[in-house]
N, C-alpha and C. Protein backbone atom coordinates (compact mmCIF):
# COMPACT_ATOMS: atom_id res chain seq x y z
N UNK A 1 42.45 -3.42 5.08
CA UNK A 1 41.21 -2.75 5.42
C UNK A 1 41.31 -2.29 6.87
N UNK A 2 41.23 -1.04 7.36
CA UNK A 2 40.94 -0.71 8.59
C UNK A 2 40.07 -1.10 9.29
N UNK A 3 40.26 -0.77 10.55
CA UNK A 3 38.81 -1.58 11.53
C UNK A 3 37.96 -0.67 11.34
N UNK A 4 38.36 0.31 11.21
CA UNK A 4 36.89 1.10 11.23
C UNK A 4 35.32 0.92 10.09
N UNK A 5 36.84 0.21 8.88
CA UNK A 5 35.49 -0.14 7.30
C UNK A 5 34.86 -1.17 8.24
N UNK A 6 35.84 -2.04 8.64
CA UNK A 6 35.37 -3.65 9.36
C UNK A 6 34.16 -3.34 10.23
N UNK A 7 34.39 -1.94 11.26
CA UNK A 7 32.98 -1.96 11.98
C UNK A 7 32.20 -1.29 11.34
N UNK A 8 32.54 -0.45 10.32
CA UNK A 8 31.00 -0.04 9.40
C UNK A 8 30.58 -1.15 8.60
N UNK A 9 31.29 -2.09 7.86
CA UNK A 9 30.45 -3.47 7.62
C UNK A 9 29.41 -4.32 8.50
N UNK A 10 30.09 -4.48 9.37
CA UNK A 10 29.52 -5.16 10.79
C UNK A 10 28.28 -4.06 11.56
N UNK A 11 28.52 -2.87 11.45
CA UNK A 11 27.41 -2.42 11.59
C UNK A 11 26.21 -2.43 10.93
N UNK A 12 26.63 -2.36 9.14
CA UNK A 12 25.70 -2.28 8.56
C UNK A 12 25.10 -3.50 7.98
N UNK A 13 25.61 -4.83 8.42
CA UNK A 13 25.23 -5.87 8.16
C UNK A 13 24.27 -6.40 9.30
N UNK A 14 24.61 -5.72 10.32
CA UNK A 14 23.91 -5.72 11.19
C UNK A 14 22.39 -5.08 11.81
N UNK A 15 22.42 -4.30 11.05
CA UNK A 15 21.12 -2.80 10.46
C UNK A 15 19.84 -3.60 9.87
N UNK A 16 21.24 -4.13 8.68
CA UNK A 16 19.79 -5.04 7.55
C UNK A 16 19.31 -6.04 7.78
N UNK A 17 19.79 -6.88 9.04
CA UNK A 17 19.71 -8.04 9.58
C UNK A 17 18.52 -7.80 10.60
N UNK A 18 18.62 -6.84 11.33
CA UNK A 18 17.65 -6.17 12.44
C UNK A 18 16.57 -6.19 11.48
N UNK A 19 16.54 -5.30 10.41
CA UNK A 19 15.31 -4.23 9.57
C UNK A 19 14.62 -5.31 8.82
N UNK A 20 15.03 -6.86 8.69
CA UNK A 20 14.74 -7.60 7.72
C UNK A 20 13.33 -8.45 8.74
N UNK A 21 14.54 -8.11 9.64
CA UNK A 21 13.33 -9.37 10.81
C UNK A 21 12.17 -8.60 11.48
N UNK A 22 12.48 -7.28 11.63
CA UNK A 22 11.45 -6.19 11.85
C UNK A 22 10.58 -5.92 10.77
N UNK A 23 10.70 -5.94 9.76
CA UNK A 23 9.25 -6.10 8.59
C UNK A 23 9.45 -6.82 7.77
N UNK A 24 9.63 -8.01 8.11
CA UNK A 24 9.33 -9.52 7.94
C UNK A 24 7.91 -9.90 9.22
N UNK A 25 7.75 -9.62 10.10
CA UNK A 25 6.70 -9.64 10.70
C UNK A 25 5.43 -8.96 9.56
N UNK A 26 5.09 -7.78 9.63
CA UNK A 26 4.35 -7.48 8.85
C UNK A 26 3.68 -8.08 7.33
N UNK A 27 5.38 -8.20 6.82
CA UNK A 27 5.18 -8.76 5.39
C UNK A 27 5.03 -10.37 5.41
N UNK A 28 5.26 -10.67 6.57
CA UNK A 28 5.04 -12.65 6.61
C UNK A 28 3.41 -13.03 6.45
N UNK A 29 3.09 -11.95 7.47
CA UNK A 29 1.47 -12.41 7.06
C UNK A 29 1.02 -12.17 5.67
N UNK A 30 1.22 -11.84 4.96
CA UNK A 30 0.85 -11.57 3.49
C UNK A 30 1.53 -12.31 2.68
N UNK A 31 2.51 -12.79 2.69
CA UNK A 31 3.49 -13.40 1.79
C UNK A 31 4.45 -14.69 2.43
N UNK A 32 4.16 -15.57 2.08
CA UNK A 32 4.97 -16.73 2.55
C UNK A 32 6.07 -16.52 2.21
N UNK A 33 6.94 -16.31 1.52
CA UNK A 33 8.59 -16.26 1.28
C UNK A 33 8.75 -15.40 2.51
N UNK A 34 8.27 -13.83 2.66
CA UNK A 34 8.81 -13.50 3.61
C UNK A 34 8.47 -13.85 5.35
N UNK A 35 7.55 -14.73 5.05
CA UNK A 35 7.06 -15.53 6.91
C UNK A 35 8.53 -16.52 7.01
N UNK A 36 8.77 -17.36 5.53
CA UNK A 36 10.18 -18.23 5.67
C UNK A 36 11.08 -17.40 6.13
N UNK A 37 11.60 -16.60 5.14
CA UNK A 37 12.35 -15.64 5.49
C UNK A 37 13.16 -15.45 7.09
N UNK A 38 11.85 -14.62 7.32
CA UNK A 38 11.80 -13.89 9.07
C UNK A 38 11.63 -15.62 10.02
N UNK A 39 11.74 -16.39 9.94
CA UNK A 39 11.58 -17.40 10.54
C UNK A 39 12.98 -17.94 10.80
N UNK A 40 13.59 -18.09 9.71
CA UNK A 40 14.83 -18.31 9.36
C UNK A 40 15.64 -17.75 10.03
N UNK A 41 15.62 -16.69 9.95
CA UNK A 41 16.49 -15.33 10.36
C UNK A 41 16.35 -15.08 11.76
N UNK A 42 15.25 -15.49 12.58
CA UNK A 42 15.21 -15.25 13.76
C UNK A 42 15.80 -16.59 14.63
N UNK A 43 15.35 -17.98 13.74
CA UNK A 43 16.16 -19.08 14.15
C UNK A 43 17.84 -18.89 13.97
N UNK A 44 17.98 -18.52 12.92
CA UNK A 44 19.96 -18.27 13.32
C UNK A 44 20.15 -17.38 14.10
N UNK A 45 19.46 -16.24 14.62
CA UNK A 45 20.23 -15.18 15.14
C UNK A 45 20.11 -15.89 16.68
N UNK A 46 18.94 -16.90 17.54
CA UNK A 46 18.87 -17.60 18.29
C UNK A 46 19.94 -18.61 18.31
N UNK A 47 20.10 -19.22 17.73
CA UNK A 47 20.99 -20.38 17.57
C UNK A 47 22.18 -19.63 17.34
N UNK A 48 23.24 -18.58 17.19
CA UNK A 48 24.49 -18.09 17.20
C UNK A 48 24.12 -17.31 18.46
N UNK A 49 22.96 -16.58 18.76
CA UNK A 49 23.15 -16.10 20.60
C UNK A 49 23.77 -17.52 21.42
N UNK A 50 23.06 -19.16 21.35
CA UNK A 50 23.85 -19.57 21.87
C UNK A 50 25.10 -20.25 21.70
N UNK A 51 25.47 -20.52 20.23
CA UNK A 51 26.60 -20.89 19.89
C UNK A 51 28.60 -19.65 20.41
N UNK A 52 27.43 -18.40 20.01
CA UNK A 52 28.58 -17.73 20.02
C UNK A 52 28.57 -16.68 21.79
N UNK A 53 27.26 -17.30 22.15
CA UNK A 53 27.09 -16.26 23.60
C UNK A 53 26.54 -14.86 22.90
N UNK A 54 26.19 -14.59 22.57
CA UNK A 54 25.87 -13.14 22.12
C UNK A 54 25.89 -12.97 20.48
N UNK A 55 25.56 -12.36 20.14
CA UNK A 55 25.47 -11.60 18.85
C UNK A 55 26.68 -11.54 17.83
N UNK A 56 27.13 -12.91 17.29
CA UNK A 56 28.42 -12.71 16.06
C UNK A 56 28.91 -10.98 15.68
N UNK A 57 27.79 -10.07 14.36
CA UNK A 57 27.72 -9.10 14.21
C UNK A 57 28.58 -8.01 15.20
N UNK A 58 27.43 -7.97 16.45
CA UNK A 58 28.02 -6.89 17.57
C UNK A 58 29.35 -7.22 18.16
N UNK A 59 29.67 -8.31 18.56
CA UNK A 59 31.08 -9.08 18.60
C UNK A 59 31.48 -8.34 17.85
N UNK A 60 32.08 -8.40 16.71
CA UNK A 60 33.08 -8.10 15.42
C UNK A 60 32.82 -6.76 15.73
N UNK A 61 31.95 -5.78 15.37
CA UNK A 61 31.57 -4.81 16.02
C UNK A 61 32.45 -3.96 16.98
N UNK A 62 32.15 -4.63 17.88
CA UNK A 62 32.99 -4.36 19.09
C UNK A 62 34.42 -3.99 19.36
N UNK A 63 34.83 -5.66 18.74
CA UNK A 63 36.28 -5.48 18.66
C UNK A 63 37.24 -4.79 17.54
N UNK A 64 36.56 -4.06 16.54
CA UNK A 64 36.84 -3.69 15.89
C UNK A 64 36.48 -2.40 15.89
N UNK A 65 35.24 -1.64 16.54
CA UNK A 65 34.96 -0.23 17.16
C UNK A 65 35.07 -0.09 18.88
N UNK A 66 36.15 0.25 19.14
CA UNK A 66 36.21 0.21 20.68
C UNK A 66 35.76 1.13 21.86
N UNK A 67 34.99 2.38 20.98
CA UNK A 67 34.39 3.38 21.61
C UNK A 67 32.83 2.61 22.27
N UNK A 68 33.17 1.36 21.75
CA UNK A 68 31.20 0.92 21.86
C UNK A 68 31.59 0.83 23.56
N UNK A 69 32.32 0.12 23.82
CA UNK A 69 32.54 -0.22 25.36
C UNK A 69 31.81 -1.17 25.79
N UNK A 70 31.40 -2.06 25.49
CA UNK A 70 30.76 -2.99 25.56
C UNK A 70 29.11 -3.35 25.16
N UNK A 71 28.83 -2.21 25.31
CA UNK A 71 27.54 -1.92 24.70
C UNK A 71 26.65 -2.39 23.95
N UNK A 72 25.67 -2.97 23.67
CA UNK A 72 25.33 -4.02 22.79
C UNK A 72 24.91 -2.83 21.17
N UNK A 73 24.32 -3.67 20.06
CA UNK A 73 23.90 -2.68 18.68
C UNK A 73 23.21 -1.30 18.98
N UNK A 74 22.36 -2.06 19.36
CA UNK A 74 20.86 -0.99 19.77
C UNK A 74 21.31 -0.35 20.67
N UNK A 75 21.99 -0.46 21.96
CA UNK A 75 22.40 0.19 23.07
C UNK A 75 23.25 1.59 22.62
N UNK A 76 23.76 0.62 21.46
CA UNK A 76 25.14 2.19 21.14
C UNK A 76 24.75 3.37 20.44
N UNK A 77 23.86 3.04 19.31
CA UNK A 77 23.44 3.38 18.47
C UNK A 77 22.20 4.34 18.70
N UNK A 78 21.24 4.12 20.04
CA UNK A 78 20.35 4.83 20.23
C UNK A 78 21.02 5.81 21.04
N UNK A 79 22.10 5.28 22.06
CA UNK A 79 22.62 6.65 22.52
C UNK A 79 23.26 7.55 21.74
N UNK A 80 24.31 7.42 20.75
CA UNK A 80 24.95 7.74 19.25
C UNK A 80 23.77 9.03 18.69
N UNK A 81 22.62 8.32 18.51
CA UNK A 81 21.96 8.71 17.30
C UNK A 81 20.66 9.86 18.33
N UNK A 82 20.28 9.01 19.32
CA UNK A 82 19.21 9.83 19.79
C UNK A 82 19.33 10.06 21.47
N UNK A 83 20.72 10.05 21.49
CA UNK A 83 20.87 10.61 23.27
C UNK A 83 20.01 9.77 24.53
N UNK A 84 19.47 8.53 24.06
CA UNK A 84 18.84 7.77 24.85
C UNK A 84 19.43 6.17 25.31
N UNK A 85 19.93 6.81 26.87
CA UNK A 85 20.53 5.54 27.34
C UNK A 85 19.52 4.18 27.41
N UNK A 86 19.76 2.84 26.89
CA UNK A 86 18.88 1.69 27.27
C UNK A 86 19.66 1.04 27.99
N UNK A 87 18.65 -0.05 28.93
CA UNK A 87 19.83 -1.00 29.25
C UNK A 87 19.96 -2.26 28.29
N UNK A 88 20.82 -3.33 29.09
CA UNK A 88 21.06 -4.48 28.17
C UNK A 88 19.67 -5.29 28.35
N UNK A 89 19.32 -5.53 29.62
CA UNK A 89 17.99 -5.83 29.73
C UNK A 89 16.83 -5.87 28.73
N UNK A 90 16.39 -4.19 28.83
CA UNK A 90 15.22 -3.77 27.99
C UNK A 90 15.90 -4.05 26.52
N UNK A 91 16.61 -3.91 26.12
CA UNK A 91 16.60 -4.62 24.63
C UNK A 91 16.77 -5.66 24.61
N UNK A 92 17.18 -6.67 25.40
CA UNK A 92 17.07 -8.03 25.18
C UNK A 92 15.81 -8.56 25.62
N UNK A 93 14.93 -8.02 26.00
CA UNK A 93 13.18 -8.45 26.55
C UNK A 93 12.68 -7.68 25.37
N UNK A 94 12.92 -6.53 24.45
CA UNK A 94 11.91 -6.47 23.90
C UNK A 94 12.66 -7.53 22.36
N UNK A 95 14.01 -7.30 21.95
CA UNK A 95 14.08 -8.39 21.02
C UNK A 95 13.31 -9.86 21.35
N UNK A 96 13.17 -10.58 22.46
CA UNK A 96 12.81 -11.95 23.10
C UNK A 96 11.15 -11.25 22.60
N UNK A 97 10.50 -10.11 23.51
CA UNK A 97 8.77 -10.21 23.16
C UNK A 97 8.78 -9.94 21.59
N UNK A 98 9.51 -9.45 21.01
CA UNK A 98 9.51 -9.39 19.16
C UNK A 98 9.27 -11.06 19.05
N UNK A 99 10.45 -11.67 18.80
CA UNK A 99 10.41 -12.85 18.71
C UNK A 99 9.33 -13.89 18.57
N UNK A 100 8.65 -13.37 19.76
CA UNK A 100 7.41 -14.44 20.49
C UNK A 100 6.55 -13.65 19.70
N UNK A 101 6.16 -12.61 19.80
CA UNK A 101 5.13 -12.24 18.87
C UNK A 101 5.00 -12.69 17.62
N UNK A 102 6.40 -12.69 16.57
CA UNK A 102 6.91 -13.09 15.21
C UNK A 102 5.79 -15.00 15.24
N UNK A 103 6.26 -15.80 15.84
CA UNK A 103 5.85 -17.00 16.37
C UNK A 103 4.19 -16.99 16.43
N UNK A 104 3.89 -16.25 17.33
CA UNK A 104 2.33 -16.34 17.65
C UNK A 104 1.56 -15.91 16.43
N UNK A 105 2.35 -15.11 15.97
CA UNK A 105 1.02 -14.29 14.58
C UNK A 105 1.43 -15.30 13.65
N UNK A 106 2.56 -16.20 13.16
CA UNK A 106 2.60 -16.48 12.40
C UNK A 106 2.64 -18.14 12.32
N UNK A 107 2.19 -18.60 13.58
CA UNK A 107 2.30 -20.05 13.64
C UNK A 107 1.20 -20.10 14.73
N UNK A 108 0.59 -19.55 15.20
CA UNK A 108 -0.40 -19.84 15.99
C UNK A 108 -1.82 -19.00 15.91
N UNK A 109 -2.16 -17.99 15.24
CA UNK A 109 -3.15 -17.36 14.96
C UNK A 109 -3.42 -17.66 13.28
C-alpha cells in the first residue's frame, strides 16, 4: 500500500472522528447513546493527546503525507481547501472550548 492510500486513510479516519464529536454535541442532548458516544470519543482523543503527545491520526498523517510540514489536521486542510492560514494555537483553544462546552451542556446543565 502506498503512503499516500495510508494518508488518505488517516485522513479520512480522521474527518469522521472530528464530524462524530462535532454532532455528537447536538445529538447527545436528545439521545443518550449519542451523549455516551461523544463522551467517549472526546475522553480517548484526550487521553492519546497525552499518551502519544499529539494526535495518533495526524501523526500517521504526517509521516506518511509530507507536504503537511508539520501542520496539524485542521491547519492543513483549511489552508488546502479554503486558503485560510490558522495557527496551532487557535485550533487547539477552540478544540479545548468545544470540549468544555461538550461537558457543560451535557453534565452540568
Amino acid at each position: 500500500m502506498s503512503n499516500r492510500v495510508k494518508a488518505n486513510m488517516a485522513a479520512l479516519f480522521h474527518l469522521l472522528w472530528i464530524l462524530l464529536i462535532v454532532f455528537g454535541l447536538p445529538m447527545g442532548i436528545f439521545y443518550e447513546l449519542a451523549k455516551t458516544l461523544t463522551t467517549v470519543l472526546i475522553a480517548v482523543t484526550i487521553v492519546s493527546w497525552v499518551i502519544f503527545k499529539g494526535c495518533l491520526p495526524q501523526q500517521l498523517e504526517q509521516k506518511w503525507r509530507p507536504e503537511m510540514g508539520g501542520r496539524s489536521f485542521i491547519q492543513f486542510y483549511t489552508k488546502k481547501f479554503a486558503d485560510i492560514n490558522v495557527s496551532r494555537r487557535t485550533v487547539r483553544s477552540l478544540v479545548v472550548l468545544y470540549f468544555l462546552l461538550v461537558i457543560i451542556v451535557f453534565y452540568l446543565i
